[in-house]
N, C-alpha and C. Protein backbone atom coordinates (compact mmCIF):
# COMPACT_ATOMS: atom_id res chain seq x y z
N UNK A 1 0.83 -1.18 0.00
CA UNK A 1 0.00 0.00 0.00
C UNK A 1 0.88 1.25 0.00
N UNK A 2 1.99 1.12 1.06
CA UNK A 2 3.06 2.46 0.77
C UNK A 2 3.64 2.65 -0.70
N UNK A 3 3.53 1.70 -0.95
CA UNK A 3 4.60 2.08 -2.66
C UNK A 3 3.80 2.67 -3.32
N UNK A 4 1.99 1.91 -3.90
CA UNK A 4 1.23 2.91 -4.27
C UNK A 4 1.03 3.71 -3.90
N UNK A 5 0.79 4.25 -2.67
CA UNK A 5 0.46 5.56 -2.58
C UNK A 5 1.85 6.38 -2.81
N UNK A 6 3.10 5.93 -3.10
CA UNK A 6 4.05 6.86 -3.33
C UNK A 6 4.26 6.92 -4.82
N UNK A 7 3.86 5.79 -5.53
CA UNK A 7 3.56 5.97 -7.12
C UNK A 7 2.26 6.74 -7.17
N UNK A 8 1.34 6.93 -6.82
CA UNK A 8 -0.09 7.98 -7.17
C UNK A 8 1.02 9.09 -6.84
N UNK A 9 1.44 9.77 -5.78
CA UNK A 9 2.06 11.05 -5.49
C UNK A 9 0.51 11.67 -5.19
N UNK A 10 0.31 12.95 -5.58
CA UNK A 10 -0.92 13.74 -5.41
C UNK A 10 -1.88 13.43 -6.29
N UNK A 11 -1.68 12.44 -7.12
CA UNK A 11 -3.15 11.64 -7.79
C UNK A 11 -3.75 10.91 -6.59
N UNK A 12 -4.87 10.70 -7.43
CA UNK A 12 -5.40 9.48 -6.76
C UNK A 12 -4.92 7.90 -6.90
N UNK A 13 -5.48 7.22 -5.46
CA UNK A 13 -4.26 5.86 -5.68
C UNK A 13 -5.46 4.86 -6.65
N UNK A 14 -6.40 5.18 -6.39
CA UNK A 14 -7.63 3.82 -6.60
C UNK A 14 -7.90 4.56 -8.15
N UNK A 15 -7.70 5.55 -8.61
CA UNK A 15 -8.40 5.75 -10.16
C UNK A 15 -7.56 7.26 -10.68
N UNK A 16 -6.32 7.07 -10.93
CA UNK A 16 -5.80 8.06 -10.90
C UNK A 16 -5.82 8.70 -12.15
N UNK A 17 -6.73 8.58 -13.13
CA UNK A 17 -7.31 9.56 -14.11
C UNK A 17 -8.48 10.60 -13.69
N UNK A 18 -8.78 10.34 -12.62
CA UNK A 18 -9.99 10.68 -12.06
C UNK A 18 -9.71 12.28 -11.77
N UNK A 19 -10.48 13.31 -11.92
CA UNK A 19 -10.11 14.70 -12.42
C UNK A 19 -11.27 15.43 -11.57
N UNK A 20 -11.95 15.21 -11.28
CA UNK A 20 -13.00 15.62 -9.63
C UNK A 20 -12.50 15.10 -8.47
N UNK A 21 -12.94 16.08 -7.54
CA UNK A 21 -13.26 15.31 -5.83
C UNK A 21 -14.42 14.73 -5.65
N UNK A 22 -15.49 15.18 -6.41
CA UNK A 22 -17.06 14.54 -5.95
C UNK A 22 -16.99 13.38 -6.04
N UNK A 23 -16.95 12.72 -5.08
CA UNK A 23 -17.30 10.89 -4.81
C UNK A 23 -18.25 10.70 -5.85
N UNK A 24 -18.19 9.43 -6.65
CA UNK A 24 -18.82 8.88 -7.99
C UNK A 24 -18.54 7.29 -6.92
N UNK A 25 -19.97 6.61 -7.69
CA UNK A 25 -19.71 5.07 -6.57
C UNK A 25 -18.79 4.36 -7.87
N UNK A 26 -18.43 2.82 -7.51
CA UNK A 26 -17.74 2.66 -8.20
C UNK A 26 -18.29 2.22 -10.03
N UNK A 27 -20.08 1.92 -9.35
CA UNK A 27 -20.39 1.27 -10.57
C UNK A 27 -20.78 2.11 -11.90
N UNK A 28 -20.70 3.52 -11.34
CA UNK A 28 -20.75 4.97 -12.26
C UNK A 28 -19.80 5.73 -13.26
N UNK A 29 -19.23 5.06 -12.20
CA UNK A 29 -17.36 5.29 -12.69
C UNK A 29 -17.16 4.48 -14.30
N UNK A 30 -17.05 3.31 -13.61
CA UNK A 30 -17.57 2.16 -14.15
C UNK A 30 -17.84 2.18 -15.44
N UNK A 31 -19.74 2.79 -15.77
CA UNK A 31 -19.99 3.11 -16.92
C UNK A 31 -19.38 4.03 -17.52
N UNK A 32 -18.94 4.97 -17.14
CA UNK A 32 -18.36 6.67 -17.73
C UNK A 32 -17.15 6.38 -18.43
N UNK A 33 -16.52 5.09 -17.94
CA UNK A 33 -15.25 4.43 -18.85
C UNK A 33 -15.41 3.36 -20.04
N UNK A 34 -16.37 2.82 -20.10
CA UNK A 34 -17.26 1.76 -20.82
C UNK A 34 -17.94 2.51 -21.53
N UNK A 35 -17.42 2.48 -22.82
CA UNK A 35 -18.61 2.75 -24.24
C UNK A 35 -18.78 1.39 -24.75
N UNK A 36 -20.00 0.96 -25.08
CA UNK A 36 -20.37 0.34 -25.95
C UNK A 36 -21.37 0.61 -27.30
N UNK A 37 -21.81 -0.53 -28.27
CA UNK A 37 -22.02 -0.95 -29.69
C UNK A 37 -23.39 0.67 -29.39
N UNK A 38 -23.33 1.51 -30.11
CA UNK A 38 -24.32 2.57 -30.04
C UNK A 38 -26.03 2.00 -30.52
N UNK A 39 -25.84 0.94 -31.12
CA UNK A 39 -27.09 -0.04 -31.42
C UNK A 39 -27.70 -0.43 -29.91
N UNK A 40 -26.88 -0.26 -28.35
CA UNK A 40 -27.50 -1.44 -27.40
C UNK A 40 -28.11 0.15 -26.61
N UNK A 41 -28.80 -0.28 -25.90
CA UNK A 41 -29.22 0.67 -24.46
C UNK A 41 -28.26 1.48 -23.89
N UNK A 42 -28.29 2.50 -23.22
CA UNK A 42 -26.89 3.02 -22.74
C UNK A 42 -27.37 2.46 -21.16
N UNK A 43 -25.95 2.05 -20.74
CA UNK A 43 -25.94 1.54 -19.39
C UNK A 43 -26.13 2.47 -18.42
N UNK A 44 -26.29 2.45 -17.21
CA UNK A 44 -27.48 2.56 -15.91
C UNK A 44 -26.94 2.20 -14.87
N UNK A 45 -26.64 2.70 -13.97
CA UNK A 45 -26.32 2.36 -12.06
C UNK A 45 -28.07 1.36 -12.03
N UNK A 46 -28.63 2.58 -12.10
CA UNK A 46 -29.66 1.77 -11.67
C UNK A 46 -30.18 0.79 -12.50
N UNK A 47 -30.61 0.53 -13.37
CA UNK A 47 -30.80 -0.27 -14.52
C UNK A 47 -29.92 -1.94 -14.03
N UNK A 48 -28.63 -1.49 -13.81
CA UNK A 48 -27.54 -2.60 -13.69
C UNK A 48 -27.84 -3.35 -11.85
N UNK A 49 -28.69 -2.15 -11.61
CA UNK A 49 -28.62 -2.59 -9.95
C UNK A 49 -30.17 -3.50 -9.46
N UNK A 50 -31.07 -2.73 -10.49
CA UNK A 50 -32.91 -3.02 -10.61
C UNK A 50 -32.25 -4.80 -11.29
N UNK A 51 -31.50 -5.02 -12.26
CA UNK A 51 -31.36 -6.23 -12.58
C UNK A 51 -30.92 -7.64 -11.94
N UNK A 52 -29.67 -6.85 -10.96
CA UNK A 52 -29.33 -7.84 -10.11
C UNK A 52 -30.15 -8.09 -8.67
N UNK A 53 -31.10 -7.00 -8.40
CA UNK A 53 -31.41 -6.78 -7.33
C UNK A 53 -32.96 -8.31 -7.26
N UNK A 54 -33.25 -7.99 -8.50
CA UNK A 54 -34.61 -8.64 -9.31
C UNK A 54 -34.21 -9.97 -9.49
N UNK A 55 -33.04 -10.72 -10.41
CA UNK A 55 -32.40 -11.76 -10.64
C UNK A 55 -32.29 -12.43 -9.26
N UNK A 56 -32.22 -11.77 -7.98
CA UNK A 56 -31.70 -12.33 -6.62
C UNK A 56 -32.75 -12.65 -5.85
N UNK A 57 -33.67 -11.37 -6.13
CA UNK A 57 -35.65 -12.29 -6.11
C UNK A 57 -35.94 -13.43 -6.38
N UNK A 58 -35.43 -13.65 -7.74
CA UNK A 58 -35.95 -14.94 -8.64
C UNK A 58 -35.43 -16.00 -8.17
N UNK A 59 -34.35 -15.99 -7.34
CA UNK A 59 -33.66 -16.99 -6.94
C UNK A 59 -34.28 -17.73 -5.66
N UNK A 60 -34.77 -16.74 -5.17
CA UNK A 60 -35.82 -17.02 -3.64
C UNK A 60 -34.49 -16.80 -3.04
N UNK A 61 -33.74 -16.08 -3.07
CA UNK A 61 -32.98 -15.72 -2.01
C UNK A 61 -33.72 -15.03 -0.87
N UNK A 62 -33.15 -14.96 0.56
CA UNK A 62 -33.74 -13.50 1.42
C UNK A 62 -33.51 -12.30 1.26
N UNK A 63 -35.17 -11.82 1.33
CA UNK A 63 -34.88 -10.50 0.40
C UNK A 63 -34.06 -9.10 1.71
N UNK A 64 -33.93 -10.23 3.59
CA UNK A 64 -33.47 -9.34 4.54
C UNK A 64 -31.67 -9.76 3.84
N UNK A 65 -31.08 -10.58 3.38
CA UNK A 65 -29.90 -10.84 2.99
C UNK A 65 -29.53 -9.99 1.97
N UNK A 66 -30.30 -10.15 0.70
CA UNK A 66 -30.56 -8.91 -0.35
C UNK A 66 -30.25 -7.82 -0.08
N UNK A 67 -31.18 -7.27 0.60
CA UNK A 67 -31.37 -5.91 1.78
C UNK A 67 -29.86 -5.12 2.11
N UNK A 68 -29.00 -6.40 2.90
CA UNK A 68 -28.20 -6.38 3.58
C UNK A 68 -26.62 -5.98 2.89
N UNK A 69 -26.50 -6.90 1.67
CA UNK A 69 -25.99 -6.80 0.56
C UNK A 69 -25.55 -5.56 -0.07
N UNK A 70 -27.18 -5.27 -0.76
CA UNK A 70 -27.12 -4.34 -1.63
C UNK A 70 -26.83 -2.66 -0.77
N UNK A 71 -26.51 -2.69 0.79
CA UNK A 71 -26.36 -1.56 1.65
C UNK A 71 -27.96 -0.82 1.93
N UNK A 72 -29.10 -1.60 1.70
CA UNK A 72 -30.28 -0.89 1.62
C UNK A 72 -30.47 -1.05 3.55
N UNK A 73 -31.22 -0.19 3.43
CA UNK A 73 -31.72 -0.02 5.24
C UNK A 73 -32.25 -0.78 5.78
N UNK A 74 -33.74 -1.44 5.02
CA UNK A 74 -34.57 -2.82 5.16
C UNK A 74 -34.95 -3.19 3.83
N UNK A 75 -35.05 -4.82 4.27
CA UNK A 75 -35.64 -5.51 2.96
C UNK A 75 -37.14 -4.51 2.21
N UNK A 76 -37.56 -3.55 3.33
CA UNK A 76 -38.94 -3.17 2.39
C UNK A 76 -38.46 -2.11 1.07
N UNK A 77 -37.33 -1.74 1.02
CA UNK A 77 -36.87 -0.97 -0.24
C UNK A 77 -36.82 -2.10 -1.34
N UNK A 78 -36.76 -3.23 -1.45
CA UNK A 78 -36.89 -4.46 -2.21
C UNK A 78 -38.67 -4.84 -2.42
N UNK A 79 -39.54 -3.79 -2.18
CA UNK A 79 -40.72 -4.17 -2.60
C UNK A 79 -40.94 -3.76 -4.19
N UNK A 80 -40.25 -2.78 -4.78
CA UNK A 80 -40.68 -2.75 -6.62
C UNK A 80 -39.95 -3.37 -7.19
N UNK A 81 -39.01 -4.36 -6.96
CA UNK A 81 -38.74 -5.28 -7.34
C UNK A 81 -39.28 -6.72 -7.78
N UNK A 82 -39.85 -6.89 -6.49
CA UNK A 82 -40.61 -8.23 -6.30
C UNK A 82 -41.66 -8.20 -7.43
N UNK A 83 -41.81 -9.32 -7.89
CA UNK A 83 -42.99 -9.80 -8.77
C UNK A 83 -44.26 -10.83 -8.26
N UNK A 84 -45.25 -10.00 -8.50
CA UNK A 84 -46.04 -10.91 -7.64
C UNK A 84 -46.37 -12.55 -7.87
N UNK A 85 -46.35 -13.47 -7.22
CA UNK A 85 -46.52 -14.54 -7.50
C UNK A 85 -47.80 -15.27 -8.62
N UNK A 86 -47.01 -15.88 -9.95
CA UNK A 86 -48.20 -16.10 -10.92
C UNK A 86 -48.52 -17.56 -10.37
N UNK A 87 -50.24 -16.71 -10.15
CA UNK A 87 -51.22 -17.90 -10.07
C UNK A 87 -51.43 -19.11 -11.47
N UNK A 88 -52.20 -20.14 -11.02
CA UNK A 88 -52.72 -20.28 -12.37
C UNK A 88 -54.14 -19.75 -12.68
N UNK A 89 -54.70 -19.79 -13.95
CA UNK A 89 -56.04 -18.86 -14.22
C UNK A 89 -57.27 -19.39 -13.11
N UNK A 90 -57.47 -20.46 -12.94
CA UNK A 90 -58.53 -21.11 -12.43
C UNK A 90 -58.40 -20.84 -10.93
N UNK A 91 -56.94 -20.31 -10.33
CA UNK A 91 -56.87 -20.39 -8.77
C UNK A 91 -57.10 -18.53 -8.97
N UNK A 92 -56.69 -18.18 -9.60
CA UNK A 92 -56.80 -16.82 -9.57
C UNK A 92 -58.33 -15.67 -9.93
N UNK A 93 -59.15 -17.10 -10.51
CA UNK A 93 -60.36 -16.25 -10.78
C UNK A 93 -61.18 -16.73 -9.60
N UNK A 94 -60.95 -18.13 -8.59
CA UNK A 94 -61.42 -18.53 -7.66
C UNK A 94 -60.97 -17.39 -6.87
N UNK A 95 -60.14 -16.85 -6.59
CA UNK A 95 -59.65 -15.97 -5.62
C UNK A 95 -60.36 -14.23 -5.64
N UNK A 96 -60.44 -14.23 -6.83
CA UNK A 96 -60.90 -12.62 -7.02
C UNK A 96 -62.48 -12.88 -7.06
N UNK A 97 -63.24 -14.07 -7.39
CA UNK A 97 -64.90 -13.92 -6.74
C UNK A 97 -65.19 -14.95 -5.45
């Protein structure tokens, strides 16, 4: 750790192209260095985060582990994520009369 920080000098040690002080997280950074095919979507913190956050739903993981993970406060910030459970037609029209 001493040698890098004596190779950065007054750069930065962790991203030393980096040309602001304003804290950027890392996965922002991330995109801002990453161009891709101008044909696809342009990439997303959130987009990249709604995907894994959703994918970890699907898994039936715990969504208090999830929660915990992703630095959220409580699993209830993981409620627009969740997908509600598909019935089949016959249990679901029994249910709504």
């Amino acid at each position: 750790m001493t040698e890098l920080a004596k190779l950065a000098g007054s750069s930065y040690m962790f991203k030393p192209q980096r040309d602001h002080e304003r804290p950027t997280t890392l996965i922002s950074s991330w995109i801002s260095c990453h161009s891709l095919d101008e044909n696809l979507p342009k990439l997303s913190a959130h987009r990249l985060q709604a995907t894994w956050l959703a994918g970890l739903l699907a898994q039936g993981i715990s969504p208090p582990v999830i929660a915990a993970a992703a630095g959220m406060p409580s699993a209830a910030v993981l409620a627009p994520y969740r997908r509600p459970a598909q019935l089949p037609r016959t249990d679901a029209i029994r249910l709504l009369y």
